[in-house]
C-alpha atoms as a PDB file:
ATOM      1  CA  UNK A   1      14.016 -84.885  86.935  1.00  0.00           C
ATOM      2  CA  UNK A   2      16.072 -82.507  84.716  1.00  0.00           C
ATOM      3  CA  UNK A   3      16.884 -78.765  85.793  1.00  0.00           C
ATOM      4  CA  UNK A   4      14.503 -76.495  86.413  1.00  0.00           C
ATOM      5  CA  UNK A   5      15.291 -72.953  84.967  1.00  0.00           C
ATOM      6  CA  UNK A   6      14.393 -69.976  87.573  1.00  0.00           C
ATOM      7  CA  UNK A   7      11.968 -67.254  86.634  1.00  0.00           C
ATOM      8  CA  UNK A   8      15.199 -64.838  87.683  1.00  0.00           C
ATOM      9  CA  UNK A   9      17.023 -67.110  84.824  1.00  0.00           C
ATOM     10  CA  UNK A  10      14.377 -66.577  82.743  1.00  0.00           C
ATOM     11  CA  UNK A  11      14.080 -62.591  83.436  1.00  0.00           C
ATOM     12  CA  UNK A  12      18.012 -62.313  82.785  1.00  0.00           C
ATOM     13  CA  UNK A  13      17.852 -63.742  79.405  1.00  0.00           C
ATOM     14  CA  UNK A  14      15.033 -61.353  78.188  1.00  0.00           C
ATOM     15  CA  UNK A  15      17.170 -58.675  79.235  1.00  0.00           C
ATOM     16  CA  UNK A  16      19.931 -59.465  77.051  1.00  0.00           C
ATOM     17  CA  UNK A  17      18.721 -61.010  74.061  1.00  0.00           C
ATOM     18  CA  UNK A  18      15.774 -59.974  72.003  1.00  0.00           C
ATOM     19  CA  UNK A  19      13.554 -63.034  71.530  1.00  0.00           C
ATOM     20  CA  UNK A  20      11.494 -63.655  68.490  1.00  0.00           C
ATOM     21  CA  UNK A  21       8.345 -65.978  68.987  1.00  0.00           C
ATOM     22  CA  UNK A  22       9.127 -65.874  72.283  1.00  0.00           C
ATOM     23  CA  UNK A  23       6.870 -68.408  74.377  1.00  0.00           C
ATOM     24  CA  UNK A  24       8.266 -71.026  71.413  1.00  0.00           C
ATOM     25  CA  UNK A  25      12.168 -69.476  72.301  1.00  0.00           C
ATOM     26  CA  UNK A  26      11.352 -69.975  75.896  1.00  0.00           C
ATOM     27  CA  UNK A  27      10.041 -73.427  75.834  1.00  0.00           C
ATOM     28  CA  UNK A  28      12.625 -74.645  73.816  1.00  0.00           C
ATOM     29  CA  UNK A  29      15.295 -73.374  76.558  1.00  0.00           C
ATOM     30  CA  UNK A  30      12.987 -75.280  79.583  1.00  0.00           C
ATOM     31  CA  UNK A  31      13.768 -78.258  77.538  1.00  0.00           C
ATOM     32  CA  UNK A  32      16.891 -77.651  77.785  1.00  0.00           C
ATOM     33  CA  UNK A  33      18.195 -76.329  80.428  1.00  0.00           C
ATOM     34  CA  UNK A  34      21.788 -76.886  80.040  1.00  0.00           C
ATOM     35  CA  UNK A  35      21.704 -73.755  76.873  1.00  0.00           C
ATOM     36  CA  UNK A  36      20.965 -71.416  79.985  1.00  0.00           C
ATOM     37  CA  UNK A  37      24.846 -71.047  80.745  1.00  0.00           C
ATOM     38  CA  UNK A  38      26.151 -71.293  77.463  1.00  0.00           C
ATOM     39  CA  UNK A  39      23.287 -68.319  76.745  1.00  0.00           C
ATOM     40  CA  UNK A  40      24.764 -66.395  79.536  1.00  0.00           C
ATOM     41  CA  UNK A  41      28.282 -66.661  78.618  1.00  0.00           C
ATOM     42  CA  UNK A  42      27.884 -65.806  75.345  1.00  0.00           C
ATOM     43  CA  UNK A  43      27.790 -61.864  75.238  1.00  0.00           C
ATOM     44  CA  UNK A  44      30.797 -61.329  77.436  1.00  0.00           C
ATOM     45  CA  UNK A  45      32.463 -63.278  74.696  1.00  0.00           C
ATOM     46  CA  UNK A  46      30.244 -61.845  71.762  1.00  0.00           C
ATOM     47  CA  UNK A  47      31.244 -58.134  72.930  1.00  0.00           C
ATOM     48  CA  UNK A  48      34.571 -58.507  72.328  1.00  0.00           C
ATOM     49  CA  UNK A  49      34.596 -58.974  68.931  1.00  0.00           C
ATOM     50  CA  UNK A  50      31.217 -57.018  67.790  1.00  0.00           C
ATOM     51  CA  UNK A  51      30.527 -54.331  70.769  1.00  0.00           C
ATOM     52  CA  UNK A  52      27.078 -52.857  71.126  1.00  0.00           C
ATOM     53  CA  UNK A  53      25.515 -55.167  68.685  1.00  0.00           C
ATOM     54  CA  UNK A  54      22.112 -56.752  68.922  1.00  0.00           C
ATOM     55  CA  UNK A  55      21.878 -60.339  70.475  1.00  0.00           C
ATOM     56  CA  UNK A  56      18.571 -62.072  69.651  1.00  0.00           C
ATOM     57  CA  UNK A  57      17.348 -65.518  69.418  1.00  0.00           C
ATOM     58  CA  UNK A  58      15.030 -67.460  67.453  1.00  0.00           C
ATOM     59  CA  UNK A  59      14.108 -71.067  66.317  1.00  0.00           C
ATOM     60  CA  UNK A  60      14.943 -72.530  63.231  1.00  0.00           C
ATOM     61  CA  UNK A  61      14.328 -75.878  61.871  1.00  0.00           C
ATOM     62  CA  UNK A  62      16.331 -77.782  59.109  1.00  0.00           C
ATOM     63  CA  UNK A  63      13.202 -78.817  56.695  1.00  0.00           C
ATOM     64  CA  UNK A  64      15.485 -81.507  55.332  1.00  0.00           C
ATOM     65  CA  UNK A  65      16.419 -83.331  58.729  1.00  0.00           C
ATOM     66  CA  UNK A  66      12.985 -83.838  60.844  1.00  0.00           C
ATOM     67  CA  UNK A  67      12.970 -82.901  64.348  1.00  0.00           C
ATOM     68  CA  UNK A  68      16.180 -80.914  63.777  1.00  0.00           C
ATOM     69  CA  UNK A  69      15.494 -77.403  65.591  1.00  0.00           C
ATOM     70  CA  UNK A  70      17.881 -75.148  67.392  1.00  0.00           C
ATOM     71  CA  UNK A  71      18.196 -72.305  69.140  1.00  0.00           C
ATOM     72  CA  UNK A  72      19.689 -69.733  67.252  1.00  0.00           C
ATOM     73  CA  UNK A  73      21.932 -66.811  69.013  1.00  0.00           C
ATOM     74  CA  UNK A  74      21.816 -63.820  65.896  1.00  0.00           C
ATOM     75  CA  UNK A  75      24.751 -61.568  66.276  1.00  0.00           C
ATOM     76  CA  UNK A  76      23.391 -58.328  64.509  1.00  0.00           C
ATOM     77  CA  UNK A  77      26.109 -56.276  62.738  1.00  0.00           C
ATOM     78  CA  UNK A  78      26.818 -53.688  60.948  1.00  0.00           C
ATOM     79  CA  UNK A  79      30.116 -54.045  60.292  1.00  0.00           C
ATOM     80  CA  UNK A  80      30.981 -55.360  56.181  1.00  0.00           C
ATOM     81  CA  UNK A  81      30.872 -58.841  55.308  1.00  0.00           C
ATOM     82  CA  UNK A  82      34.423 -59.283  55.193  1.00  0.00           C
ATOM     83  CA  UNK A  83      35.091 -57.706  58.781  1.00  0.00           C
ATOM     84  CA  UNK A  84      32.510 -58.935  60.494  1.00  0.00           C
ATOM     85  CA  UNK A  85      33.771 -62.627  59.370  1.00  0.00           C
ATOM     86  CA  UNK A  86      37.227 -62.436  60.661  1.00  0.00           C
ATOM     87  CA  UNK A  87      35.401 -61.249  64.022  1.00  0.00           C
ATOM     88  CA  UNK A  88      33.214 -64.220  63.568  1.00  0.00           C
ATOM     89  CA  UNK A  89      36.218 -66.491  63.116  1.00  0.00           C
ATOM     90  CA  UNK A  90      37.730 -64.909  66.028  1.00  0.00           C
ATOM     91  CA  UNK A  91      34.915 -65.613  68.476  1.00  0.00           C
ATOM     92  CA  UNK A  92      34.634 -69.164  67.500  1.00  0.00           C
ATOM     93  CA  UNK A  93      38.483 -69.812  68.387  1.00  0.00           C
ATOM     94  CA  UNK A  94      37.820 -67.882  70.783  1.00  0.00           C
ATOM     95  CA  UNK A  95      35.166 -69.365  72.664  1.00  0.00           C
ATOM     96  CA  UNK A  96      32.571 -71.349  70.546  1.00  0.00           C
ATOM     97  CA  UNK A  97      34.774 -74.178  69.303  1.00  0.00           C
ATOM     98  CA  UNK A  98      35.751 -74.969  72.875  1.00  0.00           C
ATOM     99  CA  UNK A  99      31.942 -74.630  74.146  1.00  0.00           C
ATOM    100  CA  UNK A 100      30.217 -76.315  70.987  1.00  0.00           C
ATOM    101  CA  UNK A 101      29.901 -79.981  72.792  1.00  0.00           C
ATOM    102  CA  UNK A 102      28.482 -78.326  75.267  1.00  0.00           C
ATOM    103  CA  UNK A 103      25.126 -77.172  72.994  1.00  0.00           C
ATOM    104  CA  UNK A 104      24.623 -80.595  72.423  1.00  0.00           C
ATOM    105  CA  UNK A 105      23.154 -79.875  68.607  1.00  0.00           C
ATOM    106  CA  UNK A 106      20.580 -77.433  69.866  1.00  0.00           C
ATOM    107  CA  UNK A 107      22.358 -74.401  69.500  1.00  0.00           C
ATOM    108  CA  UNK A 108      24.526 -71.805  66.837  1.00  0.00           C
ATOM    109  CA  UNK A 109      25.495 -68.589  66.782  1.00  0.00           C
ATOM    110  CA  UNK A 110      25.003 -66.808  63.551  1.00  0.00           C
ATOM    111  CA  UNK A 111      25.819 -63.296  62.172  1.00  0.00           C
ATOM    112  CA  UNK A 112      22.635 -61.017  60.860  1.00  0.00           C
ATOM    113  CA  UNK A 113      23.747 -58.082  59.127  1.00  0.00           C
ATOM    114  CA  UNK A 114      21.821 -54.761  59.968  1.00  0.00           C
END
């Protein structure tokens, strides 16, 4: 039997990240369980690069590759394109590129400009 993800787990998540169609969000993370750290690390790393921003998640599905959904961490921003992609690039040498194996293909971070 995989990992079980704790209610507290659960609770923690919804505090930091806004979730959009959020039974679907939360289902997805049960079935995989190994996201929770790599969901809890995240804004310690995030904030570094875009402070008070808005975290959510959502699901997304590539309608060219069946089955292909992943959980997807939105980085809201206001900062301009240009800034907010050298941040971006940053964070990933920073902290995603070492922790991307890790997602297995279920996960990405994206930027969503406010």
């Amino acid at each position: 039997m995989g990992a079980v993800i704790t209610q507290s787990e659960i609770e923690s998540l919804e505090n930091i990240y806004q979730i959009n169609e959020h039974e679907e969000v939360l289902s997805f993370i049960r079935a995989n369980p190994f996201l929770v750290p790599l969901l809890q690390e995240a804004p310690d790393y995030i904030q570094k690069y875009f402070p008070q921003t808005i975290l959510s998640l959502q699901l997304v599905t590539d309608p060219e590759i069946p089955n292909d959904t992943r959980l997807w961490l939105n980085i809201g921003t206001k900062l301009d394109v240009d800034e907010a992609m050298n941040k971006e690039e940053e964070l990933d040498q920073d902290w995603w590129w070492g922790n991307m194996e890790r997602a297995e293909n279920k996960f990405q971070l994206d930027l969503e400009f406010l």
